[in-house]
PDB file of N, CA and C in Angstrom:
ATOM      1  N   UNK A   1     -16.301  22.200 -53.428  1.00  0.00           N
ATOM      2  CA  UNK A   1     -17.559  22.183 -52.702  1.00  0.00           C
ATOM      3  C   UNK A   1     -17.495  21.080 -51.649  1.00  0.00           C
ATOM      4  N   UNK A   2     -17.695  21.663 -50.499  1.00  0.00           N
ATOM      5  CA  UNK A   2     -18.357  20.313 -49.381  1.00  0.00           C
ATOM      6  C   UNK A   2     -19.021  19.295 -49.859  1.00  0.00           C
ATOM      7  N   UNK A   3     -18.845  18.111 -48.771  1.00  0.00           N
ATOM      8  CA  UNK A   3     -19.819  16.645 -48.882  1.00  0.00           C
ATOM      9  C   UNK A   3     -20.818  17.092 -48.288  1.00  0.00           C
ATOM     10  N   UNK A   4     -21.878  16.670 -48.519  1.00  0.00           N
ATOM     11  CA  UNK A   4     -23.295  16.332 -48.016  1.00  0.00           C
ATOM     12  C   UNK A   4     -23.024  15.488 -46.702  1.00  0.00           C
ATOM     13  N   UNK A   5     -23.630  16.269 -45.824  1.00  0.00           N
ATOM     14  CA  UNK A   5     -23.417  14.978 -44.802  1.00  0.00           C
ATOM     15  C   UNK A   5     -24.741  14.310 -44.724  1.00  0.00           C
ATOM     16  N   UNK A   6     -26.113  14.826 -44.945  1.00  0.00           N
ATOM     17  CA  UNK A   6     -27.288  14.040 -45.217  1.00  0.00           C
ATOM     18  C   UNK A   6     -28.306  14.095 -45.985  1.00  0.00           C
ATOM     19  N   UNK A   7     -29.351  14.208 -46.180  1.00  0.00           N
ATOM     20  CA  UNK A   7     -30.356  14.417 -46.760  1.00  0.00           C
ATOM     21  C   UNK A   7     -31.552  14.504 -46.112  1.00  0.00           C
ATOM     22  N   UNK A   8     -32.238  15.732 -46.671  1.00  0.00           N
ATOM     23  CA  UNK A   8     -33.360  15.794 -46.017  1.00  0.00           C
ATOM     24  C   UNK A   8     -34.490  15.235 -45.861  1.00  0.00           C
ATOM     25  N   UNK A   9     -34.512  13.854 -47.042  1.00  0.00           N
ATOM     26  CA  UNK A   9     -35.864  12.395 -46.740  1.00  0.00           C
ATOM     27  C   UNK A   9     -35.075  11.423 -45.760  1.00  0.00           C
ATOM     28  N   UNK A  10     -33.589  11.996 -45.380  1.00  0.00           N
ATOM     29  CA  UNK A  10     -33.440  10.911 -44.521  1.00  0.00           C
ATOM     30  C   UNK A  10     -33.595  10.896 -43.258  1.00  0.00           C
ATOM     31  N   UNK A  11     -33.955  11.994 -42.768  1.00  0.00           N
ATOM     32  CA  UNK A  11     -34.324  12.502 -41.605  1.00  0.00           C
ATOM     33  C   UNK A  11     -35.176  12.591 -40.760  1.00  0.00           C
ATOM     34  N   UNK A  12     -36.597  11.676 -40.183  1.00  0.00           N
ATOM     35  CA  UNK A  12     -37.790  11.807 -40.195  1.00  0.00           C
ATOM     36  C   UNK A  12     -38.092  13.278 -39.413  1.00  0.00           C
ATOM     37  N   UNK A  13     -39.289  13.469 -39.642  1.00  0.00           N
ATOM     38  CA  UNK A  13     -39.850  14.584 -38.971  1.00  0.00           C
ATOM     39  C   UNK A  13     -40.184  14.089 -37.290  1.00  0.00           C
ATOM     40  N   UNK A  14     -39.682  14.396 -36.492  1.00  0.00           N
ATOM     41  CA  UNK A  14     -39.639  14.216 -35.077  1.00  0.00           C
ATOM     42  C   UNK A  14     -38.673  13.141 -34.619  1.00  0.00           C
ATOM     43  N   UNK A  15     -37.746  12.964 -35.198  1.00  0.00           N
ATOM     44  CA  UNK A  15     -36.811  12.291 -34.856  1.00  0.00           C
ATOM     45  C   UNK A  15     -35.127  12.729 -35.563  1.00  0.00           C
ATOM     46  N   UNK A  16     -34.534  11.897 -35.948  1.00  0.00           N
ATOM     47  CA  UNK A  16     -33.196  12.102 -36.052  1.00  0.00           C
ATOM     48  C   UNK A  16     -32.263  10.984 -37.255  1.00  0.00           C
ATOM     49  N   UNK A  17     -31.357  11.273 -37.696  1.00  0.00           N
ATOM     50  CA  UNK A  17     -30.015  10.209 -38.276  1.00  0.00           C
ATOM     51  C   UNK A  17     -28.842  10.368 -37.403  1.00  0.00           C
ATOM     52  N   UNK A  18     -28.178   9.455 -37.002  1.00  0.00           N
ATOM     53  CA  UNK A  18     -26.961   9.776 -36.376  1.00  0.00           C
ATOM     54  C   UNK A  18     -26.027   9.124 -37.946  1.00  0.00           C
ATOM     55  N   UNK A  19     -24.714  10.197 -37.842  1.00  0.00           N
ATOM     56  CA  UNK A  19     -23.725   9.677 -38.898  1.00  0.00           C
ATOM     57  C   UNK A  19     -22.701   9.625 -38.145  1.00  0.00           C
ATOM     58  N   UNK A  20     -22.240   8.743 -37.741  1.00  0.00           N
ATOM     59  CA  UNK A  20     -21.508   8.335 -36.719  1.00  0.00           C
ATOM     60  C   UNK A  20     -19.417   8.388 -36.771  1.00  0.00           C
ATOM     61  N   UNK A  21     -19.566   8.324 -38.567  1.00  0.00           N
ATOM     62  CA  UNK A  21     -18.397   8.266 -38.731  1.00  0.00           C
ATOM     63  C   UNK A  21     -18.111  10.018 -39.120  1.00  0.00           C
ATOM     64  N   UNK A  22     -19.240  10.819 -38.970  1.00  0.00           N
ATOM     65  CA  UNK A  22     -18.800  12.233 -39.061  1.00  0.00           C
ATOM     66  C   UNK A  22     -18.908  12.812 -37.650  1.00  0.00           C
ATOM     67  N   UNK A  23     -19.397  12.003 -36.185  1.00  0.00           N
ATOM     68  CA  UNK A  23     -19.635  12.312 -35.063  1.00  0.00           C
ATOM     69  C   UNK A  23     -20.624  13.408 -34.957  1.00  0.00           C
ATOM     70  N   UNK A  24     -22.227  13.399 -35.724  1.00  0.00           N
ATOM     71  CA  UNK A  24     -22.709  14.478 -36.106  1.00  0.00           C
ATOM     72  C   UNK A  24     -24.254  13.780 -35.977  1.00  0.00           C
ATOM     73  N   UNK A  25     -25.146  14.131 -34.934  1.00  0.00           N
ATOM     74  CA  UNK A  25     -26.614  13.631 -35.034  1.00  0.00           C
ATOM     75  C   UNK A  25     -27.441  14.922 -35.898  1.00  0.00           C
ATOM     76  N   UNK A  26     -28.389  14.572 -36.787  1.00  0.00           N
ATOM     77  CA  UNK A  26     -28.841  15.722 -37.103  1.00  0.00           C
ATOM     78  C   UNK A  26     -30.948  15.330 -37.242  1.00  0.00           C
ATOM     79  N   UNK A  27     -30.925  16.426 -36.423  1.00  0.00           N
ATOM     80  CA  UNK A  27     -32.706  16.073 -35.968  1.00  0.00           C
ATOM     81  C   UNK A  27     -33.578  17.388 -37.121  1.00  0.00           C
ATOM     82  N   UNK A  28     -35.023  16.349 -37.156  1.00  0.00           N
ATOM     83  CA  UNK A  28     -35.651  17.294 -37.510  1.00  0.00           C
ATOM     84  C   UNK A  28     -37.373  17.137 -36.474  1.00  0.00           C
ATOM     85  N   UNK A  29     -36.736  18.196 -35.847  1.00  0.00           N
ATOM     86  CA  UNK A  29     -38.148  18.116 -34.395  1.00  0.00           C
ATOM     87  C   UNK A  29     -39.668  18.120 -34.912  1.00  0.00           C
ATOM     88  N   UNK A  30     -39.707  19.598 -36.254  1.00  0.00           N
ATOM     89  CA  UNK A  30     -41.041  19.782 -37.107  1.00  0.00           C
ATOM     90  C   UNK A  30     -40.634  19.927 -38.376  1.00  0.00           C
ATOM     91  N   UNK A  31     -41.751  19.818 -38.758  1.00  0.00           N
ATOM     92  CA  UNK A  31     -41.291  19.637 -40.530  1.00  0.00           C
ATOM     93  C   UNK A  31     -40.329  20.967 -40.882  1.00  0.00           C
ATOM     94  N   UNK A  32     -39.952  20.700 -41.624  1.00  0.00           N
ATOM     95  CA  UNK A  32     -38.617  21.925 -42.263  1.00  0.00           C
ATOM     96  C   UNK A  32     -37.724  22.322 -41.951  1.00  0.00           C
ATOM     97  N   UNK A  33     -37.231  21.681 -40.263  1.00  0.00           N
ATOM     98  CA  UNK A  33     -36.573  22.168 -39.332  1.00  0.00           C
ATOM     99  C   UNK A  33     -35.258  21.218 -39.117  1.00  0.00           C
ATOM    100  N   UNK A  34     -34.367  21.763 -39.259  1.00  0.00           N
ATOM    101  CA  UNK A  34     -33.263  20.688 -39.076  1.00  0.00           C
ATOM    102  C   UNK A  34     -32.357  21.010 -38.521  1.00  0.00           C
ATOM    103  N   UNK A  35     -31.638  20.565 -37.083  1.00  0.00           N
ATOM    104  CA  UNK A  35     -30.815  20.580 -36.037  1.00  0.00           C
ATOM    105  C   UNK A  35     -29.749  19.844 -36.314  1.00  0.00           C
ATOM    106  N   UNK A  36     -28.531  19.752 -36.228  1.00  0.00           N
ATOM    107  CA  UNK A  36     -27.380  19.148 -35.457  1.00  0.00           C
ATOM    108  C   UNK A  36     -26.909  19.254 -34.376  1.00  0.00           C
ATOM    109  N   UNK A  37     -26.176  18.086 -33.607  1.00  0.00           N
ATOM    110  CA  UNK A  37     -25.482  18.255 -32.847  1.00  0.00           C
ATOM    111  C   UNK A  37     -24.548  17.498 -32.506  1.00  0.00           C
ATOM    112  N   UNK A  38     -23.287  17.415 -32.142  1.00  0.00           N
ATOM    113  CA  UNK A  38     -22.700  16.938 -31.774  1.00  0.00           C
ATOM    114  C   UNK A  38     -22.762  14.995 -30.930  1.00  0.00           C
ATOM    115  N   UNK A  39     -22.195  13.984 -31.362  1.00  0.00           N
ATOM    116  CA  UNK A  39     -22.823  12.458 -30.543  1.00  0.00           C
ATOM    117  C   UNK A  39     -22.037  12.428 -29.580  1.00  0.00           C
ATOM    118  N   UNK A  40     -21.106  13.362 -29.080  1.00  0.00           N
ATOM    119  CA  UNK A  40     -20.377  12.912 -27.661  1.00  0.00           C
ATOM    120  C   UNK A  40     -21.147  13.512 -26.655  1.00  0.00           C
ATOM    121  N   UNK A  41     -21.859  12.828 -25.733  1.00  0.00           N
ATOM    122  CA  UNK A  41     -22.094  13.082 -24.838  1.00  0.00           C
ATOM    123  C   UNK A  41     -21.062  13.544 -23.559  1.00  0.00           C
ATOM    124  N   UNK A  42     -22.310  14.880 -23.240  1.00  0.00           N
ATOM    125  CA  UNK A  42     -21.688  15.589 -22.141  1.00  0.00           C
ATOM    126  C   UNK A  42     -21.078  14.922 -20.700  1.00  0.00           C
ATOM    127  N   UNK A  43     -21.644  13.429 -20.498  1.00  0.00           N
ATOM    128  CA  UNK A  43     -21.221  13.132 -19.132  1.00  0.00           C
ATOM    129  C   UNK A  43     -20.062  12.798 -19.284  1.00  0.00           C
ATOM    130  N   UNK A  44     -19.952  11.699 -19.848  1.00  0.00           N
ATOM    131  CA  UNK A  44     -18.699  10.903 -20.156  1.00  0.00           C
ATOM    132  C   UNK A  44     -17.808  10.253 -21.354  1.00  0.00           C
ATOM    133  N   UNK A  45     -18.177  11.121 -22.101  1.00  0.00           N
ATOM    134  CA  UNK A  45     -17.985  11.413 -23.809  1.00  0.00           C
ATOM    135  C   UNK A  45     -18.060  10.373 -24.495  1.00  0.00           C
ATOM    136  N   UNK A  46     -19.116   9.420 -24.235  1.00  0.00           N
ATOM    137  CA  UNK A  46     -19.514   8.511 -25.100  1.00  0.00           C
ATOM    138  C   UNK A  46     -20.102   8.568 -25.881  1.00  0.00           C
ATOM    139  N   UNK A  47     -20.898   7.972 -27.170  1.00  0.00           N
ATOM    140  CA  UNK A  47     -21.306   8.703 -28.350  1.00  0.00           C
ATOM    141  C   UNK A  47     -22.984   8.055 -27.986  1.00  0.00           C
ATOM    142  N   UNK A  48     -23.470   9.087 -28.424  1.00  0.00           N
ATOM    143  CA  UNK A  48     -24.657   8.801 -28.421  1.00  0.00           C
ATOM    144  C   UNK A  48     -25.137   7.975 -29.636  1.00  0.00           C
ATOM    145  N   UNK A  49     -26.148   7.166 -29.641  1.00  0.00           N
ATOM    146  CA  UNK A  49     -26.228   5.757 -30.458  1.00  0.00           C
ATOM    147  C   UNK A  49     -27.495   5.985 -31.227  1.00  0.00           C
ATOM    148  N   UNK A  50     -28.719   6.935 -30.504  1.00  0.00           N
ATOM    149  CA  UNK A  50     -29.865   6.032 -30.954  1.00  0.00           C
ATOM    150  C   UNK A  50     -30.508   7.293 -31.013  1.00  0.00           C
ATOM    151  N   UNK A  51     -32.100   7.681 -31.912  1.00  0.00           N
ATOM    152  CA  UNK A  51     -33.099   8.873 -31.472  1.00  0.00           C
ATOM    153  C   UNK A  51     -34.375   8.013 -31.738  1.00  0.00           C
ATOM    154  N   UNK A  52     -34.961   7.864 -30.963  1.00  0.00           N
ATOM    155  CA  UNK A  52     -35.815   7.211 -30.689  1.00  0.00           C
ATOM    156  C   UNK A  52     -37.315   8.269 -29.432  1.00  0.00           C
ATOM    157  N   UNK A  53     -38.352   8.720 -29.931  1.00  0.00           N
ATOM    158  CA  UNK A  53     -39.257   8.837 -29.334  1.00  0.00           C
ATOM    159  C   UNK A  53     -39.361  10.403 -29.124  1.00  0.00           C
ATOM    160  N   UNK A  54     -38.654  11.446 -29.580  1.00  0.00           N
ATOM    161  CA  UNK A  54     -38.113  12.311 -29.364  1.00  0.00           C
ATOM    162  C   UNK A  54     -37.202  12.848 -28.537  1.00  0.00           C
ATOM    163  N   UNK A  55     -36.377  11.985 -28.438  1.00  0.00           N
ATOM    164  CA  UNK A  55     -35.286  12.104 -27.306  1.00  0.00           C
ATOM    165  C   UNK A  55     -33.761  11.124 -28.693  1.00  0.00           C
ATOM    166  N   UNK A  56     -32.367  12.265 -27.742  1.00  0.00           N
ATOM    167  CA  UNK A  56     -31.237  11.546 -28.761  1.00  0.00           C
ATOM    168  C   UNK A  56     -31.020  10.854 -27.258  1.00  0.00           C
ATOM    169  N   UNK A  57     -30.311   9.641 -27.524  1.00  0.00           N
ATOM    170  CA  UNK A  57     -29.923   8.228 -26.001  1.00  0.00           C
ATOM    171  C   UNK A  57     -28.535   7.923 -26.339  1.00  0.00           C
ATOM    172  N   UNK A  58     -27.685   8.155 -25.492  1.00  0.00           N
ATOM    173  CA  UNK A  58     -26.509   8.008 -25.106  1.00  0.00           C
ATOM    174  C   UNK A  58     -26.740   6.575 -23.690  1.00  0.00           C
ATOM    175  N   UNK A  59     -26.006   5.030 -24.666  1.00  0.00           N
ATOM    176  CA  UNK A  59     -26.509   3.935 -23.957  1.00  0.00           C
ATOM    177  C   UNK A  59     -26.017   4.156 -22.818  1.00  0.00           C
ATOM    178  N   UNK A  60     -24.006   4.462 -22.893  1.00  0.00           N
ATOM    179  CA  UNK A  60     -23.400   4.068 -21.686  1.00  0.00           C
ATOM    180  C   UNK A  60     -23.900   4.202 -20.575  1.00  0.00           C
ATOM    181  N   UNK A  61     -24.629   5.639 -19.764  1.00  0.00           N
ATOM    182  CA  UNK A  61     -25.308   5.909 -18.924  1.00  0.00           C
ATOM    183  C   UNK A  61     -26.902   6.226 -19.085  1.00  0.00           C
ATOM    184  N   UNK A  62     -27.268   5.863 -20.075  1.00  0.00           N
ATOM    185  CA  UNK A  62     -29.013   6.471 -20.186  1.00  0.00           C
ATOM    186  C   UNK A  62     -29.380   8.042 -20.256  1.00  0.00           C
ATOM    187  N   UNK A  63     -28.299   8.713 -20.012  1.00  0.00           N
ATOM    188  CA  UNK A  63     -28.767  10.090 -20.589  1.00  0.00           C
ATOM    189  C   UNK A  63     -29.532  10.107 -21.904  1.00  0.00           C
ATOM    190  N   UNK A  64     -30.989  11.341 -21.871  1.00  0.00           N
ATOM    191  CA  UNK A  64     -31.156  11.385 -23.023  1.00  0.00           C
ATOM    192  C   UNK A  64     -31.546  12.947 -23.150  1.00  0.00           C
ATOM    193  N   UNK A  65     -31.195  13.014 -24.679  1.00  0.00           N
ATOM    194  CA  UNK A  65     -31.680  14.623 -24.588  1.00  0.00           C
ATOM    195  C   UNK A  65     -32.278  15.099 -25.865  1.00  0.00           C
ATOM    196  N   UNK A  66     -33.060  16.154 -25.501  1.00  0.00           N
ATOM    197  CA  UNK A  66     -34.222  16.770 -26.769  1.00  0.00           C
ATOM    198  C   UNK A  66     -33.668  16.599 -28.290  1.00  0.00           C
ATOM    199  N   UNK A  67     -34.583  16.307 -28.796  1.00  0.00           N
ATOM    200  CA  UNK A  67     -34.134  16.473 -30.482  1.00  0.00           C
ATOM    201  C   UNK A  67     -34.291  18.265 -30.877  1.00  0.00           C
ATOM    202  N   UNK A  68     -35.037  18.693 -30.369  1.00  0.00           N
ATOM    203  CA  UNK A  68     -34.902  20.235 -31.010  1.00  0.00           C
ATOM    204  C   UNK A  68     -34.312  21.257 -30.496  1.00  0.00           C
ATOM    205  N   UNK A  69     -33.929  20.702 -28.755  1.00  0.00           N
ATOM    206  CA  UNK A  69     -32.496  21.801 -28.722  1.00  0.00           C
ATOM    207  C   UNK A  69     -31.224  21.273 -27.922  1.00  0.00           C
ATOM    208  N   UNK A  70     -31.376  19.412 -27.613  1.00  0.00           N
ATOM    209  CA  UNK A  70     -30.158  19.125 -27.135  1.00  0.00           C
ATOM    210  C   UNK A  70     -29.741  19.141 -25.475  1.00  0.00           C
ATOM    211  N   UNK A  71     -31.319  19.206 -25.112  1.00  0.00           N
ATOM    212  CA  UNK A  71     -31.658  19.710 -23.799  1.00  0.00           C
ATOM    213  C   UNK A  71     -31.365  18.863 -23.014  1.00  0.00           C
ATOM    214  N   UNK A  72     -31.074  18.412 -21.923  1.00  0.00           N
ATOM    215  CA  UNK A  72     -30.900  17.129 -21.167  1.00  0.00           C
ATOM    216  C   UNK A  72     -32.797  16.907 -20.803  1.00  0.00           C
ATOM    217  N   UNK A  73     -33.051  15.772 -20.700  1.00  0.00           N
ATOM    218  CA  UNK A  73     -34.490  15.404 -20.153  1.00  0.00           C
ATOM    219  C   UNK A  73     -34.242  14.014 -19.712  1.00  0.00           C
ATOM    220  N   UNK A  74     -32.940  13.389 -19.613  1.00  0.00           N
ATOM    221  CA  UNK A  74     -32.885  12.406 -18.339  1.00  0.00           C
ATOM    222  C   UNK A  74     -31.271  12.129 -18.159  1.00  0.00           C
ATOM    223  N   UNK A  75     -30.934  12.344 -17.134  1.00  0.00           N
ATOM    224  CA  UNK A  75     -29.378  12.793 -16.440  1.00  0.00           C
ATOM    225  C   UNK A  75     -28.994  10.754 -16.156  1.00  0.00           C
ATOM    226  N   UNK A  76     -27.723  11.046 -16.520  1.00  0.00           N
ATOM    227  CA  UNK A  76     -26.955  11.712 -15.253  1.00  0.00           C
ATOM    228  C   UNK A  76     -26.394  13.009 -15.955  1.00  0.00           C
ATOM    229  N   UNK A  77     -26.106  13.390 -17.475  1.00  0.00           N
ATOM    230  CA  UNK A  77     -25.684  14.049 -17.831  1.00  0.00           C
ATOM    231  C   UNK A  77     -26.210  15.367 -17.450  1.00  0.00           C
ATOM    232  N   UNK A  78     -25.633  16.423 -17.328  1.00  0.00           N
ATOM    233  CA  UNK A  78     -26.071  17.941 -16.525  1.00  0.00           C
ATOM    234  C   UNK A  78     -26.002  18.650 -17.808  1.00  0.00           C
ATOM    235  N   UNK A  79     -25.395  19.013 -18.622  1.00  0.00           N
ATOM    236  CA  UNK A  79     -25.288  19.672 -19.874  1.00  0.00           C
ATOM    237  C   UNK A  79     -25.745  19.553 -20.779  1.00  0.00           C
ATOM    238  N   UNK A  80     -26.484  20.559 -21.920  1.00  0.00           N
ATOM    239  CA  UNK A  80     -26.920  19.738 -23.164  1.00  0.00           C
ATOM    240  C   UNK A  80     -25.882  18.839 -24.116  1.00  0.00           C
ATOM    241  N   UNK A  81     -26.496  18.810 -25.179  1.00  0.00           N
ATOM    242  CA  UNK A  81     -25.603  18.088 -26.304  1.00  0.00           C
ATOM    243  C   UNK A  81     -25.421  19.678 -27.213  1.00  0.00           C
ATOM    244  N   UNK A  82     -24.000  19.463 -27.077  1.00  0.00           N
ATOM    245  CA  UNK A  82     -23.303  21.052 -28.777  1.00  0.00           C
ATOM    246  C   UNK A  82     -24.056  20.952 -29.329  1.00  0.00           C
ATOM    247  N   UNK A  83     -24.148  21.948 -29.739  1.00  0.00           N
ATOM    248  CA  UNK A  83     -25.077  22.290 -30.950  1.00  0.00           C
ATOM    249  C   UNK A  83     -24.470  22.139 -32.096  1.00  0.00           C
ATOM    250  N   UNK A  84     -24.716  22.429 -33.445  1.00  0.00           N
ATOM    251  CA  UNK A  84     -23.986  22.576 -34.894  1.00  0.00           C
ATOM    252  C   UNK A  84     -24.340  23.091 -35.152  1.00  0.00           C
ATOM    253  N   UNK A  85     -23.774  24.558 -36.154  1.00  0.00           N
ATOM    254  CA  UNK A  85     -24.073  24.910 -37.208  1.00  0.00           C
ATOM    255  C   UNK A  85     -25.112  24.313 -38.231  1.00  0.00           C
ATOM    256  N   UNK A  86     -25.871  24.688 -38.744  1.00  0.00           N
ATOM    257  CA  UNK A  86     -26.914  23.847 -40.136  1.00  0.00           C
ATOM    258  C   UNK A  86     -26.872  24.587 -41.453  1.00  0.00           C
ATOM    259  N   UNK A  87     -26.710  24.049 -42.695  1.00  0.00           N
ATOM    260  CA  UNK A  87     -27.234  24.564 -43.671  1.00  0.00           C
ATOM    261  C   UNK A  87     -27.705  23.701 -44.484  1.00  0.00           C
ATOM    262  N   UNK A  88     -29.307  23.927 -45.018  1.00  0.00           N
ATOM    263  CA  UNK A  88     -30.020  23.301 -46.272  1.00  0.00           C
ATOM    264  C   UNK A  88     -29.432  24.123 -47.433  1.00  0.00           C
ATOM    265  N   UNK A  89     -29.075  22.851 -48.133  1.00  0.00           N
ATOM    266  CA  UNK A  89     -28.998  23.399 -49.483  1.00  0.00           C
ATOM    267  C   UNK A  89     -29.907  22.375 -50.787  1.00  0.00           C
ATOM    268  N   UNK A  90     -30.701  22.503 -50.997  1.00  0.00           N
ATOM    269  CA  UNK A  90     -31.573  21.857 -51.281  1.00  0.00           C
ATOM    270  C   UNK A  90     -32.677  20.924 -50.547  1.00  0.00           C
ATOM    271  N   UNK A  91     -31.739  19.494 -51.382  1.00  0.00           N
ATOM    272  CA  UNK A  91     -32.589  18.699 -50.260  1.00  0.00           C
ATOM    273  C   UNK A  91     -30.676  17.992 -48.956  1.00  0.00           C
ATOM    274  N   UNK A  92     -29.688  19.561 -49.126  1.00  0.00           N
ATOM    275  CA  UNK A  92     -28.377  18.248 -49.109  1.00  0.00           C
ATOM    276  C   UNK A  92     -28.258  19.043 -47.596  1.00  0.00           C
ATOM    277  N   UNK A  93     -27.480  17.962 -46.666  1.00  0.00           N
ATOM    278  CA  UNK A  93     -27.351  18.932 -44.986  1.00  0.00           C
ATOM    279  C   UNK A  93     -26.358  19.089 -44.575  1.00  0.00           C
ATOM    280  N   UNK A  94     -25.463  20.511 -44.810  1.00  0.00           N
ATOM    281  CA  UNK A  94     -24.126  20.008 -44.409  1.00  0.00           C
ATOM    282  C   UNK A  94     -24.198  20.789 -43.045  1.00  0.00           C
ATOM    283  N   UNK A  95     -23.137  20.477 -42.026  1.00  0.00           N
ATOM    284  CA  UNK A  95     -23.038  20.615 -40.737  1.00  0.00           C
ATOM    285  C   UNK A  95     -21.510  20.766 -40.224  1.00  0.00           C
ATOM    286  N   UNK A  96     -21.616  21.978 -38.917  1.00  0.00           N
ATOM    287  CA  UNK A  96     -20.079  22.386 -38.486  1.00  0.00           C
ATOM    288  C   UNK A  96     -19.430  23.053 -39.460  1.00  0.00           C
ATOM    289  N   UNK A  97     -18.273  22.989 -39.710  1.00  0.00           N
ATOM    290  CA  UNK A  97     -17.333  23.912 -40.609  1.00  0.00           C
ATOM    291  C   UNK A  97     -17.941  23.134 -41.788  1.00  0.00           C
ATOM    292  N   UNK A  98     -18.566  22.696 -43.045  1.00  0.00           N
ATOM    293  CA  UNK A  98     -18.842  22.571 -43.878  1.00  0.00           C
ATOM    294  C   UNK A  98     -20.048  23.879 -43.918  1.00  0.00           C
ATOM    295  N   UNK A  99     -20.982  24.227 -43.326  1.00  0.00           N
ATOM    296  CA  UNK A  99     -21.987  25.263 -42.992  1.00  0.00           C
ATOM    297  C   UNK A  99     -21.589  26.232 -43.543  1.00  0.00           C
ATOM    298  N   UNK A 100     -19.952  26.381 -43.024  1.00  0.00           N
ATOM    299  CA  UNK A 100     -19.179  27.701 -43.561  1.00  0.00           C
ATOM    300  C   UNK A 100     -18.286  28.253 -44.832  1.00  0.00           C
ATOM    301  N   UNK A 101     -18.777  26.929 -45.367  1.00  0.00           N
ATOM    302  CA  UNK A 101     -17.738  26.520 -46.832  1.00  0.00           C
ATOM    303  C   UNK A 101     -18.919  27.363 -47.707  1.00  0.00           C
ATOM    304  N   UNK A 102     -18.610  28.418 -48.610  1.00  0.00           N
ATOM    305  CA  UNK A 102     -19.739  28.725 -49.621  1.00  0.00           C
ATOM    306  C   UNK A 102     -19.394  28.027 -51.184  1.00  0.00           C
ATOM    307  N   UNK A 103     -18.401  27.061 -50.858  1.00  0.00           N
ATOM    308  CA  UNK A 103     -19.184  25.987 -51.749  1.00  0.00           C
ATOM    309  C   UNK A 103     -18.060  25.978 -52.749  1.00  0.00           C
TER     310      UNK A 103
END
Protein backbone atom coordinates (compact mmCIF):
# COMPACT_ATOMS: atom_id res chain seq x y z
CA UNK A 1 0.00 0.00 0.00
CA UNK A 2 1.06 3.69 -0.68
CA UNK A 3 2.24 6.45 1.93
CA UNK A 4 -0.13 9.00 2.86
CA UNK A 5 1.12 12.03 1.66
CA UNK A 6 -1.39 14.11 3.99
CA UNK A 7 -4.25 14.37 5.91
CA UNK A 8 -7.30 15.82 5.64
CA UNK A 9 -7.29 18.10 9.26
CA UNK A 10 -4.15 19.16 7.86
CA UNK A 11 -5.33 21.03 5.23
CA UNK A 12 -7.37 24.14 6.04
CA UNK A 13 -10.46 24.82 4.19
CA UNK A 14 -9.44 27.74 1.78
CA UNK A 15 -6.04 27.34 1.83
CA UNK A 16 -3.31 24.71 1.40
CA UNK A 17 -0.04 22.32 2.92
CA UNK A 18 2.90 22.36 0.81
CA UNK A 19 5.06 18.91 1.33
CA UNK A 20 7.96 19.99 -0.06
CA UNK A 21 10.09 16.96 0.16
CA UNK A 22 7.31 15.13 -2.06
CA UNK A 23 7.26 18.45 -4.44
CA UNK A 24 3.39 18.27 -4.02
CA UNK A 25 1.04 21.42 -2.72
CA UNK A 26 -2.30 20.09 -1.89
CA UNK A 27 -5.33 22.72 -1.43
CA UNK A 28 -8.61 22.54 -0.11
CA UNK A 29 -10.54 25.72 -1.77
CA UNK A 30 -14.24 24.44 0.01
CA UNK A 31 -14.91 22.13 2.46
CA UNK A 32 -14.50 18.46 1.12
CA UNK A 33 -12.59 19.46 -1.74
CA UNK A 34 -9.07 18.64 -2.18
CA UNK A 35 -6.61 19.67 -5.02
CA UNK A 36 -2.98 19.00 -5.75
CA UNK A 37 -0.54 20.36 -7.60
CA UNK A 38 2.60 20.33 -8.49
CA UNK A 39 5.43 23.32 -6.33
CA UNK A 40 7.52 23.98 -9.44
CA UNK A 41 6.55 26.85 -10.78
CA UNK A 42 5.77 27.48 -14.35
CA UNK A 43 8.12 30.56 -14.91
CA UNK A 44 11.27 29.54 -13.72
CA UNK A 45 10.92 26.27 -11.90
CA UNK A 46 11.29 27.41 -8.59
CA UNK A 47 9.25 25.85 -5.90
CA UNK A 48 6.58 27.46 -4.67
CA UNK A 49 6.88 28.14 -0.75
CA UNK A 50 3.80 29.50 0.75
CA UNK A 51 -0.52 29.48 0.44
CA UNK A 52 -1.49 32.18 2.02
CA UNK A 53 -4.94 34.19 1.35
CA UNK A 54 -6.17 32.01 -1.32
CA UNK A 55 -3.51 32.18 -3.60
CA UNK A 56 -0.26 29.31 -3.78
CA UNK A 57 3.23 32.17 -3.93
CA UNK A 58 6.16 31.19 -5.65
CA UNK A 59 8.82 33.87 -3.75
CA UNK A 60 11.53 33.90 -6.50
CA UNK A 61 9.37 36.06 -8.81
CA UNK A 62 5.95 36.76 -6.96
CA UNK A 63 3.87 34.71 -9.15
CA UNK A 64 0.83 33.55 -7.50
CA UNK A 65 -1.80 31.20 -8.38
CA UNK A 66 -5.43 29.92 -7.39
CA UNK A 67 -5.79 27.29 -4.78
CA UNK A 68 -8.76 25.59 -6.60
CA UNK A 69 -7.47 25.34 -10.03
CA UNK A 70 -3.77 26.52 -10.20
CA UNK A 71 -4.75 29.47 -12.23
CA UNK A 72 -2.16 32.18 -12.56
CA UNK A 73 -3.73 35.53 -10.77
CA UNK A 74 -0.37 37.40 -10.61
CA UNK A 75 2.43 36.83 -13.42
CA UNK A 76 5.16 36.96 -14.41
CA UNK A 77 4.31 33.37 -14.70
CA UNK A 78 1.85 32.76 -17.96
CA UNK A 79 0.86 29.13 -17.16
CA UNK A 80 -0.98 27.51 -14.43
CA UNK A 81 0.54 25.29 -11.77
CA UNK A 82 0.12 20.97 -12.92
CA UNK A 83 -2.37 19.72 -11.64
CA UNK A 84 -2.34 16.14 -9.62
CA UNK A 85 -4.20 13.43 -9.59
CA UNK A 86 -6.24 13.21 -5.90
CA UNK A 87 -7.50 10.46 -3.91
CA UNK A 88 -9.31 10.54 -0.33
CA UNK A 89 -9.10 7.62 1.34
CA UNK A 90 -10.46 8.31 4.49
CA UNK A 91 -9.16 11.00 6.26
CA UNK A 92 -5.42 9.91 4.22
CA UNK A 93 -4.37 12.10 0.67
CA UNK A 94 -2.43 10.40 -1.61
CA UNK A 95 -1.36 12.26 -4.84
CA UNK A 96 0.23 11.61 -8.58
CA UNK A 97 1.09 7.97 -9.20
CA UNK A 98 0.20 6.94 -5.60
CA UNK A 99 -3.73 7.97 -6.77
CA UNK A 100 -3.13 5.03 -9.03
CA UNK A 101 -1.82 2.43 -6.64
CA UNK A 102 -5.17 0.41 -5.49
CA UNK A 103 -3.42 -0.20 -2.50
Amino acid sequence: MSATLTTTDRVPVGGGVIVAERGVVVTQPVEGTFVAFSTTCPHRGCAVRAVAAGTINCFCHGSRFRIADGAVVGGPAEEPLRRLPVVVVGAEIRVGDEAADPG
